[in-house]
Structure formats: C-alpha cells, structure tokens
Protein backbone atom coordinates (compact mmCIF):
# COMPACT_ATOMS: atom_id res chain seq x y z
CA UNK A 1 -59.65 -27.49 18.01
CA UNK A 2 -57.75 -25.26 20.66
CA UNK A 3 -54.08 -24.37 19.79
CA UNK A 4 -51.94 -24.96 23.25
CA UNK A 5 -50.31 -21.76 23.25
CA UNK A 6 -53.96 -20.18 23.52
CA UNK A 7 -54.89 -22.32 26.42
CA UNK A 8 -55.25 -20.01 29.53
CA UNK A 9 -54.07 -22.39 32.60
CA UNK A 10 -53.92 -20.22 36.45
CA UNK A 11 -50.73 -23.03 36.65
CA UNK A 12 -48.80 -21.49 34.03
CA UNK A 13 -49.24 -17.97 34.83
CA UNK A 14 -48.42 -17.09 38.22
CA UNK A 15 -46.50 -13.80 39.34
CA UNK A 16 -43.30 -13.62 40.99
CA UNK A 17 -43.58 -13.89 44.86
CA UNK A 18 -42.81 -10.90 46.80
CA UNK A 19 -40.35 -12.88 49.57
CA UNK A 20 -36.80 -11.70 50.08
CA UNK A 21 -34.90 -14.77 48.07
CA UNK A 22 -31.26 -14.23 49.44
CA UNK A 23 -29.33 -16.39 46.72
CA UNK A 24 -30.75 -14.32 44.09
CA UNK A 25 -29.84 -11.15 44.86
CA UNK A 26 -26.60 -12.03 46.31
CA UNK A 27 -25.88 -13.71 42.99
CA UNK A 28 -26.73 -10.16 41.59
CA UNK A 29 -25.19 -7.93 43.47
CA UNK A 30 -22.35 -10.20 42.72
CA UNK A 31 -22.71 -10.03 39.18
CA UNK A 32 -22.99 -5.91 39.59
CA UNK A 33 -19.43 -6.11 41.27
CA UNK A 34 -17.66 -8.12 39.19
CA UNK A 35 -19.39 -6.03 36.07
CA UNK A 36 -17.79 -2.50 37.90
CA UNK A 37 -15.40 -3.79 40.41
CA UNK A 38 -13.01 -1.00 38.84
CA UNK A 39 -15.31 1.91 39.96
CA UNK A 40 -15.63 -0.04 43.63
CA UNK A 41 -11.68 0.04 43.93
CA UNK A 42 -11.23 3.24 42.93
CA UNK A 43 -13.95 4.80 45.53
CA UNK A 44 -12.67 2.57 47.85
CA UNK A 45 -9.35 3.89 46.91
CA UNK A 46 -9.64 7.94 46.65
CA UNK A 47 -11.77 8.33 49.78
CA UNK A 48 -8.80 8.29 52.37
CA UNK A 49 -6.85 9.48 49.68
CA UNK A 50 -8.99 12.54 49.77
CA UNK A 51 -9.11 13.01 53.26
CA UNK A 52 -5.45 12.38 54.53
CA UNK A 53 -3.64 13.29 50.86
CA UNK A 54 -3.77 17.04 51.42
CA UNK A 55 -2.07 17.01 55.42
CA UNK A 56 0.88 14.90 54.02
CA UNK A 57 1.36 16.65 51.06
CA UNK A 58 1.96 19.76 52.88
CA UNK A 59 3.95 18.11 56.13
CA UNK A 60 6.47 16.93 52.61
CA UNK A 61 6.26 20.16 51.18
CA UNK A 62 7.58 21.84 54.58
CA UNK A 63 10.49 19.05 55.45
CA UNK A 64 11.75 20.10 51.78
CA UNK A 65 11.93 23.89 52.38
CA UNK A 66 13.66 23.16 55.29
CA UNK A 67 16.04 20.58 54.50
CA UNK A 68 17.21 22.31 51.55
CA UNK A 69 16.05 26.23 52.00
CA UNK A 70 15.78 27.20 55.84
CA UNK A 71 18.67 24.78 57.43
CA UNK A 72 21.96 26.40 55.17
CA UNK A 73 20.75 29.50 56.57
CA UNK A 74 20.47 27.76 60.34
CA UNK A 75 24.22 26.77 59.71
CA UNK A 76 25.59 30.00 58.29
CA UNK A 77 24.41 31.21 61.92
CA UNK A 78 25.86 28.99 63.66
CA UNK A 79 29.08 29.24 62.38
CA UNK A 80 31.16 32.18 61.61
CA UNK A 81 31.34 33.12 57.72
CA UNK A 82 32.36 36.13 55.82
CA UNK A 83 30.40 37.22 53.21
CA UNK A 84 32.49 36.67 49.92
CA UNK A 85 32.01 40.42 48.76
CA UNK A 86 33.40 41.32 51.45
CA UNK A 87 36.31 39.48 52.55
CA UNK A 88 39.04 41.46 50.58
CA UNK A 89 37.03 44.83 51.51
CA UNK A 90 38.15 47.32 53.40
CA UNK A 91 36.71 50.77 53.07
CA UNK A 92 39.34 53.44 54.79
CA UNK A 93 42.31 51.96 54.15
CA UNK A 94 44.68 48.45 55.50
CA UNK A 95 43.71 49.19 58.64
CA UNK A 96 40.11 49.72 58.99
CA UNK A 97 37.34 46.99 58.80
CA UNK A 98 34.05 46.69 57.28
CA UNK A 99 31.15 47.37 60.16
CA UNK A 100 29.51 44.34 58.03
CA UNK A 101 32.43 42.50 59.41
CA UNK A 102 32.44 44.14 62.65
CA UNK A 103 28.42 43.06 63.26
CA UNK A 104 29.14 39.10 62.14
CA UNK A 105 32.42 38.69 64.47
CA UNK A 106 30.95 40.74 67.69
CA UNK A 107 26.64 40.12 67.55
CA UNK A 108 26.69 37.30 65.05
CA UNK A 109 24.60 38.90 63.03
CA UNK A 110 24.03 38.63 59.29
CA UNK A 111 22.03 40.86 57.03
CA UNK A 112 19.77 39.55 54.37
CA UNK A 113 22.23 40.28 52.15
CA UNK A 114 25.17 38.62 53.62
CA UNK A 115 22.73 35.49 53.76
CA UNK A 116 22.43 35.71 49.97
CA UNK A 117 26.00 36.28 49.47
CA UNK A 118 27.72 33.45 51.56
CA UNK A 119 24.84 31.21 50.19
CA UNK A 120 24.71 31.65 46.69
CA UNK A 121 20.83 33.22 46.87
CA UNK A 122 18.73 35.55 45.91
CA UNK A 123 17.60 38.20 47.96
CA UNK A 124 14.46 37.21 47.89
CA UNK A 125 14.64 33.55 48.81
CA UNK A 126 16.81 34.66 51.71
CA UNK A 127 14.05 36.81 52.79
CA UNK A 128 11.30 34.36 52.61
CA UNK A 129 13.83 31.67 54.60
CA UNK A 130 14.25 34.16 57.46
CA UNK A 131 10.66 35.24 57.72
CA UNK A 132 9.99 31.01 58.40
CA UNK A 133 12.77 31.12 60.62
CA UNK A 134 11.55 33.63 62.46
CA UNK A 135 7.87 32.20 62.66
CA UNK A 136 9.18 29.39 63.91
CA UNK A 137 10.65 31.29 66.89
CA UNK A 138 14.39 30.39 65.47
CA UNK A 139 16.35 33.18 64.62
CA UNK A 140 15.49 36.70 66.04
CA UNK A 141 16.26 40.54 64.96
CA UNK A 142 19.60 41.81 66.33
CA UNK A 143 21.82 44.97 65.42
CA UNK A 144 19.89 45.53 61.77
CA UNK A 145 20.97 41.76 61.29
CA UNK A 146 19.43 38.15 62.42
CA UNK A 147 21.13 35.84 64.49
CA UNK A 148 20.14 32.43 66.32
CA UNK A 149 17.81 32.74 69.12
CA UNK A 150 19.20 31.94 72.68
C-alpha cells in the first residue's frame, strides 16, 4: 500500500516560471505602498522641502529685519528729528546750540547714537541696522554721521 502524500507525481511538483507576471507584482508593490504609504508621503514631502526651505527661510528672515529693524532708521533720515537727550541741551549758555543739533539740521546727519536715542535702541542694534543699510548702498558716511544716499 502507498500513502498519497508519498506519491512522487512531475504534475504536482513543478517550479515557479521565471516570466515577468505583471498583476502579481503590481498587486505587491501595491500591497508595499499601502503597508508604508506614510514613509512615501513624507519623502515625497521633505525633498522640495529640503531644497527650497532654506532660500525662503532666509528671504523671511531679511523682510523682518527690515520691516521692523532697518526701515525706522530709513525714516528717522528722512525726516528731521531731534534726539530726545538733546532737545532741552544747550552747552554754553541760551544762546548757543548743540553741534549734534547743528550736524542733523545742516548735513542731515545722525550719529549712531542719536539713532539709538530718537529710536528707543541700543547701540548696538543701531549699529548692526546701519552696517545693512549701508551694504545695501542706502545710507552713506557724512560729517562723522550717516545720512540717506542721493
């Protein structure tokens, strides 16, 4: 008596053919998106993030120092403002005027200083505000003080 699982038949056995069976491994490659479709999206998602993130970071970075750092300073200069310190000053007597004073009213030209003053600044942030300003071809030097360009 032969058992049928022992049976050796060439029918039964034959080895997977070697052709390119299209529904198959669409149906798998299917299956392997919809197991990590997360990981697609987020690939899909961070490359141009990558790649055009950094450029508009930095174009928002620079429209926010100048709206609210480098422009105050481009209206001080443009219009005619006493430092604070200084308006009640007068260092020989009623009659004499401060040579601060004397700069702003006939060159139009403020010291860092002044800057700070009318606006409320530091020093410092003045400083790095007029060094942009003057990159930029804005502003230029002009009797120890800066004043608009043109």
């Amino acid at each position: 008596m032969v058992l049928p699982y022992l049976e050796f038949s060439p029918q039964r056995c034959r080895l997977p053919s070697r052709r390119y069976n299209a529904v198959v491994n669409w149906r798998a490659f299917i299956a392997f998106l919809h197991r990590w479709q997360w990981l697609v999206a987020a690939i899909a998602a961070s490359v141009p993030t990558v790649y055009y993130g950094p450029k508009k970071l930095l174009e928002t970075w620079d429209w926010y120092v100048d709206r609210f750092r480098d422009r105050p300073i481009l209206e001080v200069l443009r219009e005619v403002r006493i430092p604070k310190k200084l308006a009640p000053f007068s260092p020989g007597g009623p009659g004499e005027v401060s040579p601060t004073i004397i700069s702003i009213a006939k060159h139009g030209s403020y010291s860092v200083g002044d800057l700070a003053d009318i606006l409320n600044r530091s020093h410092r942030s003045v400083g790095k505000s007029v060094r942009r300003l003057r990159a930029q071809g804005k502003i230029e030097l002009d009797h120890g003080g800066f004043k608009l360009k043109g």
